[in-house]
Structures are given as C-alpha cells and as structure tokens.
Protein backbone atom coordinates (compact mmCIF):
# COMPACT_ATOMS: atom_id res chain seq x y z
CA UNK A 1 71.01 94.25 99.58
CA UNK A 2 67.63 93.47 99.75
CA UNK A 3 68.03 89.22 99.63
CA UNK A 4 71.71 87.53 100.04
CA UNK A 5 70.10 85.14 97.35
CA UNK A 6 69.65 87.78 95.09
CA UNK A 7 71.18 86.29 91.70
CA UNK A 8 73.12 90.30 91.39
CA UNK A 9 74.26 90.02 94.63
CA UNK A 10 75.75 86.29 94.09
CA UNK A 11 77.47 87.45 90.96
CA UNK A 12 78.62 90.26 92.84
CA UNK A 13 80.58 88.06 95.30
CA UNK A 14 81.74 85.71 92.79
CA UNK A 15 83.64 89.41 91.16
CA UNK A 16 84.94 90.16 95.00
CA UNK A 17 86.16 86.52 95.33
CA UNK A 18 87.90 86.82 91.97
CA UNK A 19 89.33 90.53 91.67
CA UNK A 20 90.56 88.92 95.84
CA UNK A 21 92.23 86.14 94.32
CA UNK A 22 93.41 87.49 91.65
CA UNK A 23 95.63 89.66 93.88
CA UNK A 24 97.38 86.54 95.14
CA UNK A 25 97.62 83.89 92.83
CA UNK A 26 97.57 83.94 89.13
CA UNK A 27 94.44 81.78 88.45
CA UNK A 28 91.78 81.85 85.43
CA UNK A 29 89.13 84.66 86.16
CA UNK A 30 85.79 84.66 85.00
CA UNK A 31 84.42 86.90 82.79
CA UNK A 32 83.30 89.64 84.44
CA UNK A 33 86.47 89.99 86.52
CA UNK A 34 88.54 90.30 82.29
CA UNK A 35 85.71 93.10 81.82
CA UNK A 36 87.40 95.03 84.89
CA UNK A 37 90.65 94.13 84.48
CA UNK A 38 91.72 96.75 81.22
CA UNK A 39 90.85 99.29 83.69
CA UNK A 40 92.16 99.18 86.66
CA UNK A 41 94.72 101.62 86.05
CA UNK A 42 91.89 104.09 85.98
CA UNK A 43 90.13 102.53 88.67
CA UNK A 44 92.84 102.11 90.87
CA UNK A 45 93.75 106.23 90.33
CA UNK A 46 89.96 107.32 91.68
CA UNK A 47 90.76 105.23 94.45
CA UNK A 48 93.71 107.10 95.02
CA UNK A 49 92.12 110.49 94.81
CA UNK A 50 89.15 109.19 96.86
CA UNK A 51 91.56 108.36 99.77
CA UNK A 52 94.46 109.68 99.28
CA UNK A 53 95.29 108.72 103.24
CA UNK A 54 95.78 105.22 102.46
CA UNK A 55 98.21 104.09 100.11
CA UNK A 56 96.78 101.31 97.48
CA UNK A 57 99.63 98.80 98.56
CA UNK A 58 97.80 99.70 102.57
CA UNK A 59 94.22 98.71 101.96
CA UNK A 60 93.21 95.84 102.85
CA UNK A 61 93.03 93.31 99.84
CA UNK A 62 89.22 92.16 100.24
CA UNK A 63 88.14 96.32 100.54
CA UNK A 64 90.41 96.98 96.99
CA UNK A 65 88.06 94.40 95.30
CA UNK A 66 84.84 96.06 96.67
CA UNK A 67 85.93 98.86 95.58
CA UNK A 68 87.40 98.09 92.50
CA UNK A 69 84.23 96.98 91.46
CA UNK A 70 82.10 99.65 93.10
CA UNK A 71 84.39 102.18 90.86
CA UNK A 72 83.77 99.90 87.64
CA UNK A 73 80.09 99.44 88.10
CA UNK A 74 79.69 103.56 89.07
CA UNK A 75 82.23 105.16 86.59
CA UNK A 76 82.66 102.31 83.45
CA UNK A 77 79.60 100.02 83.31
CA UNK A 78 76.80 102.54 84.55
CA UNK A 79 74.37 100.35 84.59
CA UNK A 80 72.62 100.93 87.52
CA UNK A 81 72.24 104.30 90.07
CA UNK A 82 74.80 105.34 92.13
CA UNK A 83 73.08 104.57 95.49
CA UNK A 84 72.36 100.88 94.66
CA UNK A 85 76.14 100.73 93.61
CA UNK A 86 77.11 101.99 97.16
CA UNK A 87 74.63 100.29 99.33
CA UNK A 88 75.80 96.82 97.64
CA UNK A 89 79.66 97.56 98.17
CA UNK A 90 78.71 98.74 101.51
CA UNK A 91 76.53 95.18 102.36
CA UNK A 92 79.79 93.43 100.48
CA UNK A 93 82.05 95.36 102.86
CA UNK A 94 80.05 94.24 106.01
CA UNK A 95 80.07 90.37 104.55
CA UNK A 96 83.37 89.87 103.36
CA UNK A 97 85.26 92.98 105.47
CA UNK A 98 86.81 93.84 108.44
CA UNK A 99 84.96 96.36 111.37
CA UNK A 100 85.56 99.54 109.75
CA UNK A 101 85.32 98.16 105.97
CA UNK A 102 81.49 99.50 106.08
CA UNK A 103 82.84 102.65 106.44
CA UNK A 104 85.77 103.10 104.64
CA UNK A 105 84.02 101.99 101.76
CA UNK A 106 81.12 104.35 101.94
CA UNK A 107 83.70 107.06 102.39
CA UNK A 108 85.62 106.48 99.51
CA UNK A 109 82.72 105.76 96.98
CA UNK A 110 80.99 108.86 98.67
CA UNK A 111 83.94 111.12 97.52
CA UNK A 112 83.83 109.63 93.73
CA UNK A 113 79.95 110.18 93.39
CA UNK A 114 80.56 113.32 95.00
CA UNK A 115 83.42 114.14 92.21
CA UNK A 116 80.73 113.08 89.70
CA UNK A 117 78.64 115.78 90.28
C-alpha cells in the first residue's frame, strides 16, 4: 500500500469490513462481497491446504476475510499480479489484524502462489 487513500485500497477495506460482518450478522453486502460469495467453498479449501495447522473455524475472523479476498483476487478475479495481491492483504493484515496477522497472512498466500507455479 502505497497511500491509505488509495481509492483500491478503500474498496479493499470496505470487502474486509463486509466478508467480517458477514460472518456475524446476516446484513445486505455490497457488491463486490456477492462476487466472492459463490466461491467460497473453493476459497475456503486453498485456505485449508495453505494452512492446514489451523482449522477454518480457528482463524481469527478479520484474517479469514483478508484472506478470503486475497484468494479471490489471486486465484478467481486475476486482475492484478500476485505480489500487489499479497503486499495489500499483508498492509490489510497489519491495519485491521492482530500481531502475528502480518505473518500468517503472508504465509498462507505465499504457499497458494507457490502452488500456482
């Protein structure tokens, strides 16, 4: 994250804050967060294979929405490189996140790009 005005990385946080929320109430979602929705299935099994040591229903609830994203934006969407993905979820991580968020997120989306190639 180059700027925290940056109008990708706002819409960015306005995802996380949705895909967060959306894991405790039932409340309307905006559009981008329906886009991701049809696949978290899929999403949520990469996560799985990226860190197999925690559990989905373990993670902490704000880190399963960076990554959920992350995964969506490296592995549906594609619309931008891998890197910028990563270095976004990682700034998210550090923003929203606990201590070791940073980390656990550049971990897990390390493993997936790594699967990619």
């Amino acid at each position: 994250m180059k700027n925290p005005l940056d109008p990708r990385h706002k819409k960015r946080q306005k995802i996380i804050e949705d895909l967060f929320r959306k894991s405790f109430h039932n409340q309307p979602l905006g559009h981008e967060v329906r886009e991701i929705i049809p696949h978290l299935k899929t999403i949520d099994e990469n996560i799985k294979k990226a860190a197999p040591e925690f559990p989905i229903e373990k993670v902490n609830k704000i880190d399963l929405a960076i990554l959920r994203l992350a995964i969506y934006e490296l592995l549906i969407k594609r619309g931008q490189p891998p890197k910028v993905i990563i270095d976004e979820a990682i700034e998210l991580a550090k923003e929203y996140g606990g201590e070791t968020s940073p980390s656990f997120i550049n971990g897990a989306l390390g493993n997936i790009v790594q699967d990619l190639k």
